[in-house]
PDB file of N, CA and C in Angstrom:
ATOM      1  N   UNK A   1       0.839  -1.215   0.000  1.00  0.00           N
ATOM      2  CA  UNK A   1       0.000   0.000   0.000  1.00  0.00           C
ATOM      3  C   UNK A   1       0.869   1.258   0.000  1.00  0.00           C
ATOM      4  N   UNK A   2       1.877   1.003   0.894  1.00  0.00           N
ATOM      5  CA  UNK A   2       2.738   2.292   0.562  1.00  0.00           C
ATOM      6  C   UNK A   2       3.325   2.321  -0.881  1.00  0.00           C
ATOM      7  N   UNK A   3       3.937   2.006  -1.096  1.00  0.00           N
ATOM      8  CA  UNK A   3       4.752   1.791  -2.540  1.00  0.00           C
ATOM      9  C   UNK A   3       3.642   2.360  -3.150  1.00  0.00           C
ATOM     10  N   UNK A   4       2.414   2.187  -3.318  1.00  0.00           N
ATOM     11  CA  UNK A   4       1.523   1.916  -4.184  1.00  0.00           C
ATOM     12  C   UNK A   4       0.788   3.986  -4.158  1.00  0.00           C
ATOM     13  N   UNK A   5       1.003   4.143  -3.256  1.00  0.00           N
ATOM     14  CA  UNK A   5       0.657   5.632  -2.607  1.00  0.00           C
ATOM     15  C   UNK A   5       1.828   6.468  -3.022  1.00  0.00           C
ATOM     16  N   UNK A   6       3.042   6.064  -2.862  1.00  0.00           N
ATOM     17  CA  UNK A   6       4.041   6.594  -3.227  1.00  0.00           C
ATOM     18  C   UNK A   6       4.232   6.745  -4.359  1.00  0.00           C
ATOM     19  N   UNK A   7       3.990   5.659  -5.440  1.00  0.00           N
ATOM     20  CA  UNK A   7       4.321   5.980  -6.626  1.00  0.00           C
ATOM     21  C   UNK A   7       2.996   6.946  -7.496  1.00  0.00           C
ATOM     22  N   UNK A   8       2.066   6.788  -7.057  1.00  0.00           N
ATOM     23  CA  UNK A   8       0.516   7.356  -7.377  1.00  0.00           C
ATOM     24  C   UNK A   8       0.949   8.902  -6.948  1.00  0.00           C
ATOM     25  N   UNK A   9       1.705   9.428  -5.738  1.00  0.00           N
ATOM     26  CA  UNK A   9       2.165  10.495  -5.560  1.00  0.00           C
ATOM     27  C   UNK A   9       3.105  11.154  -6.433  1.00  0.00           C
ATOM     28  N   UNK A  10       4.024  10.403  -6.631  1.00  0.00           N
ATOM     29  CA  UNK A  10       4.932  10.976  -7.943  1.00  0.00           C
ATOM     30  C   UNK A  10       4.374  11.517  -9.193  1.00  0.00           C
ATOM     31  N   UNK A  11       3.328  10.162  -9.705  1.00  0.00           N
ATOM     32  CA  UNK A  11       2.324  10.484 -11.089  1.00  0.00           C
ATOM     33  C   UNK A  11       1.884  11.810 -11.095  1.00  0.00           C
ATOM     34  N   UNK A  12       1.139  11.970 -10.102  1.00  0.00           N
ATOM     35  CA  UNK A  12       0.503  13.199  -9.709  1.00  0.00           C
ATOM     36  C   UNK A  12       1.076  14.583  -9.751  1.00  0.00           C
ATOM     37  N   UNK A  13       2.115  14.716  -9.336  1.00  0.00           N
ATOM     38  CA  UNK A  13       3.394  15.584  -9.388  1.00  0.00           C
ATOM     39  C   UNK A  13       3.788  15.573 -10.864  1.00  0.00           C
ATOM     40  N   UNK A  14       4.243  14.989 -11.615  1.00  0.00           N
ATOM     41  CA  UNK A  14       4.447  14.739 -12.735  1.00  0.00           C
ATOM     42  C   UNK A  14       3.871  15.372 -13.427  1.00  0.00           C
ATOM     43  N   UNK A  15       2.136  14.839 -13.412  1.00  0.00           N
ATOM     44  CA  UNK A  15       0.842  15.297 -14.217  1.00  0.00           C
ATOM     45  C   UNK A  15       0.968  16.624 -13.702  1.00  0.00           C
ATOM     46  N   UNK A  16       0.789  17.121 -12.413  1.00  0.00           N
ATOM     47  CA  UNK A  16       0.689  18.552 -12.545  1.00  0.00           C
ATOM     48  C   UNK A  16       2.238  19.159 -13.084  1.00  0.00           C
ATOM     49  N   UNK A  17       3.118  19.235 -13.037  1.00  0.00           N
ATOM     50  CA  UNK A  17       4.055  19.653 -13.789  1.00  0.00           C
ATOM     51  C   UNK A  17       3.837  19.505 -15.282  1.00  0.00           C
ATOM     52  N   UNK A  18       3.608  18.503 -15.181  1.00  0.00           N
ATOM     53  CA  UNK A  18       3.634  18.232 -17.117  1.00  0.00           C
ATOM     54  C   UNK A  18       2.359  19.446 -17.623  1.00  0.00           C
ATOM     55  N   UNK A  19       1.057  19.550 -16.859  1.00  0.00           N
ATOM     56  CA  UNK A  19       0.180  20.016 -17.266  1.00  0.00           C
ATOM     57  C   UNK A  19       0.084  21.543 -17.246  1.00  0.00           C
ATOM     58  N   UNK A  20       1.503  22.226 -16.132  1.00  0.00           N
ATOM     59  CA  UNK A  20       1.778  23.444 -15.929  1.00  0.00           C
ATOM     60  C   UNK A  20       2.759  24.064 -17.298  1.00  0.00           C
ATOM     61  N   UNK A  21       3.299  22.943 -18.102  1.00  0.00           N
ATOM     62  CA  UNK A  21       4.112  23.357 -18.914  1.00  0.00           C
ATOM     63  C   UNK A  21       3.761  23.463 -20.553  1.00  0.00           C
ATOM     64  N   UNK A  22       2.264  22.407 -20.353  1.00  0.00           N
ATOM     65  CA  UNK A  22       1.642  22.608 -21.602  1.00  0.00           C
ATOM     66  C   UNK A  22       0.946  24.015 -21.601  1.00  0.00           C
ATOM     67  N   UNK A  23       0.639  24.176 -20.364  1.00  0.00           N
ATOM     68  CA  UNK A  23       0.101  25.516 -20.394  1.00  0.00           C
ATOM     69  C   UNK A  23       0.573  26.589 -20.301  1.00  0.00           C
ATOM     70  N   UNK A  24       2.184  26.765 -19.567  1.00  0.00           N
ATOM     71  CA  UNK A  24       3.113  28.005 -20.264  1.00  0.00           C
ATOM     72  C   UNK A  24       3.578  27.705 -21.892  1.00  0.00           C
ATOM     73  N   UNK A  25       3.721  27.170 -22.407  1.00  0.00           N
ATOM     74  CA  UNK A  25       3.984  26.946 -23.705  1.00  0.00           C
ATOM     75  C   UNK A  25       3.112  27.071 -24.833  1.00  0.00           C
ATOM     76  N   UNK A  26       2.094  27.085 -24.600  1.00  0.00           N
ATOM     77  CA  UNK A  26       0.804  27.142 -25.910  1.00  0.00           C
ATOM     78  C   UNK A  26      -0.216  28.021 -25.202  1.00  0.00           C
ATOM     79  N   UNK A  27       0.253  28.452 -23.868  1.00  0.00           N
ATOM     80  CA  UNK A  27      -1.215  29.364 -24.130  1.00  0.00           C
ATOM     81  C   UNK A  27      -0.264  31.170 -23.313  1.00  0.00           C
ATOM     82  N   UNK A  28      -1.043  31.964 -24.222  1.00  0.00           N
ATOM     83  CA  UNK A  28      -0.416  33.036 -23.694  1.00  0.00           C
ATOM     84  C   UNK A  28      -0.104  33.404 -22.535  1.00  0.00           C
ATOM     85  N   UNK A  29       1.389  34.208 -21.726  1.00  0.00           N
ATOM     86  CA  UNK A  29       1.377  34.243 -20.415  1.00  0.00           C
ATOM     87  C   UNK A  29       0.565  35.054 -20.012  1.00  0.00           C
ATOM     88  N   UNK A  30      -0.332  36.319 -20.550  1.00  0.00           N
ATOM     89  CA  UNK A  30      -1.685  36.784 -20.045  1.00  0.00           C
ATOM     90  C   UNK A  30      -2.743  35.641 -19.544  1.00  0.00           C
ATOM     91  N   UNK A  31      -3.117  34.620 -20.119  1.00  0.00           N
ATOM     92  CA  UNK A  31      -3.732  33.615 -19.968  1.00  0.00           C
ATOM     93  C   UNK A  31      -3.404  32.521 -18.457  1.00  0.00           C
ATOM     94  N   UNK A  32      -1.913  32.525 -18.281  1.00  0.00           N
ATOM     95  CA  UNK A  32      -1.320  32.162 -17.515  1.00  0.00           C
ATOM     96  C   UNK A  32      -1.508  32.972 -16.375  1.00  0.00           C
ATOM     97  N   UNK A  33      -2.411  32.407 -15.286  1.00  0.00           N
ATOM     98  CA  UNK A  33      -2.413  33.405 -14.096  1.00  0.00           C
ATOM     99  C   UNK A  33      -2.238  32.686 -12.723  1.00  0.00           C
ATOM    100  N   UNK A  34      -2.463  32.977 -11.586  1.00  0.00           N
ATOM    101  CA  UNK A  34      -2.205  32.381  -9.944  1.00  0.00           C
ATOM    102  C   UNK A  34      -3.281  31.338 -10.026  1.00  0.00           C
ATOM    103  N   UNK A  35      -4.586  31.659 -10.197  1.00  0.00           N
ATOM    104  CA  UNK A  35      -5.441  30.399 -10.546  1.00  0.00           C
ATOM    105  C   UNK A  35      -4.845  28.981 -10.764  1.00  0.00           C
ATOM    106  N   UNK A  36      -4.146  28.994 -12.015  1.00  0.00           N
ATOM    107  CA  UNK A  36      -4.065  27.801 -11.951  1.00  0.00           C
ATOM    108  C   UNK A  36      -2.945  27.419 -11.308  1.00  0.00           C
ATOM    109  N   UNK A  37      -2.055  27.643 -10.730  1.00  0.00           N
ATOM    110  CA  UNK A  37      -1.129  27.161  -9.686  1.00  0.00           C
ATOM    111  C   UNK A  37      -1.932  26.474  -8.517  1.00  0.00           C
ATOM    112  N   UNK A  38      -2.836  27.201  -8.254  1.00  0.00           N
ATOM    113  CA  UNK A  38      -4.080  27.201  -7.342  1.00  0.00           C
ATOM    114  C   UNK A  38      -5.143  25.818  -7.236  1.00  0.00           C
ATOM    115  N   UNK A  39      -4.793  25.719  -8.517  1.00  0.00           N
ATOM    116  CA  UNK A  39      -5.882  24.556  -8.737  1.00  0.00           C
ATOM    117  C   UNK A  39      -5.460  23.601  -8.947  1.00  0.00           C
ATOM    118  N   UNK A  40      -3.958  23.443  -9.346  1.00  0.00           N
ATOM    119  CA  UNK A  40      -3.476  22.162  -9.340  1.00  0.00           C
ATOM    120  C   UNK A  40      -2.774  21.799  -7.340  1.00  0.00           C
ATOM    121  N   UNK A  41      -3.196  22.894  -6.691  1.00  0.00           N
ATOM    122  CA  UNK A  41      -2.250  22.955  -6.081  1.00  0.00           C
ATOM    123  C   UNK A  41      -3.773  21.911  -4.581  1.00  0.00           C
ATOM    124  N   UNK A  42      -5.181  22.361  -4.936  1.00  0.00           N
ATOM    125  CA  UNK A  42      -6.506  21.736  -4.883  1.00  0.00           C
ATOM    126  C   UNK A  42      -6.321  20.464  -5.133  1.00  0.00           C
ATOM    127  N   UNK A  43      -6.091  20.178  -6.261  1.00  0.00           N
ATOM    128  CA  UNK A  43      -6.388  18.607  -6.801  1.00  0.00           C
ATOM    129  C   UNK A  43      -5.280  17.708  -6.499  1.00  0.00           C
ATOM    130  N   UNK A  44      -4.017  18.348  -5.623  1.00  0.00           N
ATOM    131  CA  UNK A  44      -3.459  17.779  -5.013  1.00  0.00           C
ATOM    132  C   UNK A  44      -3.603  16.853  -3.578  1.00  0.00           C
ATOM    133  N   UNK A  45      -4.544  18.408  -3.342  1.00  0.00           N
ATOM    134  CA  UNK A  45      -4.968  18.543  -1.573  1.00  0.00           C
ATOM    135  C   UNK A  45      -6.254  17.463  -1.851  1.00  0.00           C
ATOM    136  N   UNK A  46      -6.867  17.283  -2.399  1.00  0.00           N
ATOM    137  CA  UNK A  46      -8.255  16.696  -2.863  1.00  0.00           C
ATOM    138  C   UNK A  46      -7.562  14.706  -2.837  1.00  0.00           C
ATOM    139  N   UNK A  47      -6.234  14.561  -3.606  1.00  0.00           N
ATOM    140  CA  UNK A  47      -5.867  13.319  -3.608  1.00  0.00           C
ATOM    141  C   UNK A  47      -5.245  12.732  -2.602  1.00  0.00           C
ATOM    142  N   UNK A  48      -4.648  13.854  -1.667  1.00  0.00           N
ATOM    143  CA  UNK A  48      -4.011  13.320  -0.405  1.00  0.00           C
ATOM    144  C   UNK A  48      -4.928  12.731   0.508  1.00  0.00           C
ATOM    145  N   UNK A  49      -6.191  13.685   0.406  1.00  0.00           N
ATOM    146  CA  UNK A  49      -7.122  13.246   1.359  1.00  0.00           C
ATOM    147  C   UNK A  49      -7.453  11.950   1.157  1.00  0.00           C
ATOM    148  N   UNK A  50      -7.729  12.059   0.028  1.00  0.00           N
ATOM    149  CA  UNK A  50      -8.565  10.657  -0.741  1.00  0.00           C
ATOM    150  C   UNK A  50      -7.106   9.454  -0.070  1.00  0.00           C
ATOM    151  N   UNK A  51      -6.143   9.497  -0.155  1.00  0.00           N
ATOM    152  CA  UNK A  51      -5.129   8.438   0.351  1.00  0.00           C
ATOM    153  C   UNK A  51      -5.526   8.321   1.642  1.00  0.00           C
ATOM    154  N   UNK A  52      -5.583   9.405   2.593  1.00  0.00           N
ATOM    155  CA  UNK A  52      -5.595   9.238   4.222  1.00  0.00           C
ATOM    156  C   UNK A  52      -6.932   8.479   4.006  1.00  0.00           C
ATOM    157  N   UNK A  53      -7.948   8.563   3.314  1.00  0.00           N
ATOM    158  CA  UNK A  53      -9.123   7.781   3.808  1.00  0.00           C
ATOM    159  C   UNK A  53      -9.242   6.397   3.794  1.00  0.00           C
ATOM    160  N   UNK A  54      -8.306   6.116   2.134  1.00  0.00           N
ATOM    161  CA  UNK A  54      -7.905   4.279   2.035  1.00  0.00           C
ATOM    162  C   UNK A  54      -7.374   4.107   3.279  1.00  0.00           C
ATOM    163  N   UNK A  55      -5.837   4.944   3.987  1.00  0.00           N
ATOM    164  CA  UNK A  55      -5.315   4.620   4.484  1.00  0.00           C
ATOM    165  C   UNK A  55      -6.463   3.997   6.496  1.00  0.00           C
ATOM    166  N   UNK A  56      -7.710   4.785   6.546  1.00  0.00           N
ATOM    167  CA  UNK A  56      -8.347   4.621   7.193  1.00  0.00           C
ATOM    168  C   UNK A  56      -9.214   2.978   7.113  1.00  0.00           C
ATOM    169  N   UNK A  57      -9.692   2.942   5.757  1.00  0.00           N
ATOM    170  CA  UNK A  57     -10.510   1.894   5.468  1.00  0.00           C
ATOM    171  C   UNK A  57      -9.282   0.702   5.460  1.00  0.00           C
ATOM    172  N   UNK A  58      -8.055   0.703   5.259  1.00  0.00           N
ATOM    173  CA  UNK A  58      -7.704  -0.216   5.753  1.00  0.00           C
ATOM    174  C   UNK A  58      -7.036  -0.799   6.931  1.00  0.00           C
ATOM    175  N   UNK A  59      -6.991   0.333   7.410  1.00  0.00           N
ATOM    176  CA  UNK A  59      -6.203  -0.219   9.667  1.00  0.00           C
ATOM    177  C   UNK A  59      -7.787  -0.694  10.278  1.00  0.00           C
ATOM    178  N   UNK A  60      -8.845  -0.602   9.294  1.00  0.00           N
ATOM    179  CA  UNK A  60     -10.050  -1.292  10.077  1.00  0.00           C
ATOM    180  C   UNK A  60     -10.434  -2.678   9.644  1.00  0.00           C
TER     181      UNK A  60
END
């Protein structure tokens, strides 16, 4: 389960990097604003949780 959290953590990191760079690169830096730092920075906070809760459903 760890390994398995760990590497799902990396992906994630990855994807938001990868997805921060498609978007400085093809879309104008006017377009480019704090928002989306913001929101990848959410859907991070959104997946950690989601781990602590497996990590709940399974010590029971």
């Amino acid at each position: 389960m760890e390994k398995l959290a760990i590497g799902m953590t990396l992906l994630l990191i990855i994807y938001a990097a990868f997805a921060m760079l498609i978007n400085w690169l093809f879309l104008s830096e006017r377009n480019f604003k704090f928002w989306n730092s913001t929101y990848y920075i959410q859907k991070l906070q959104d997946f950690l949780q989601s781990l602590s809760y497996l990590r709940k459903l399974n010590k029971q």
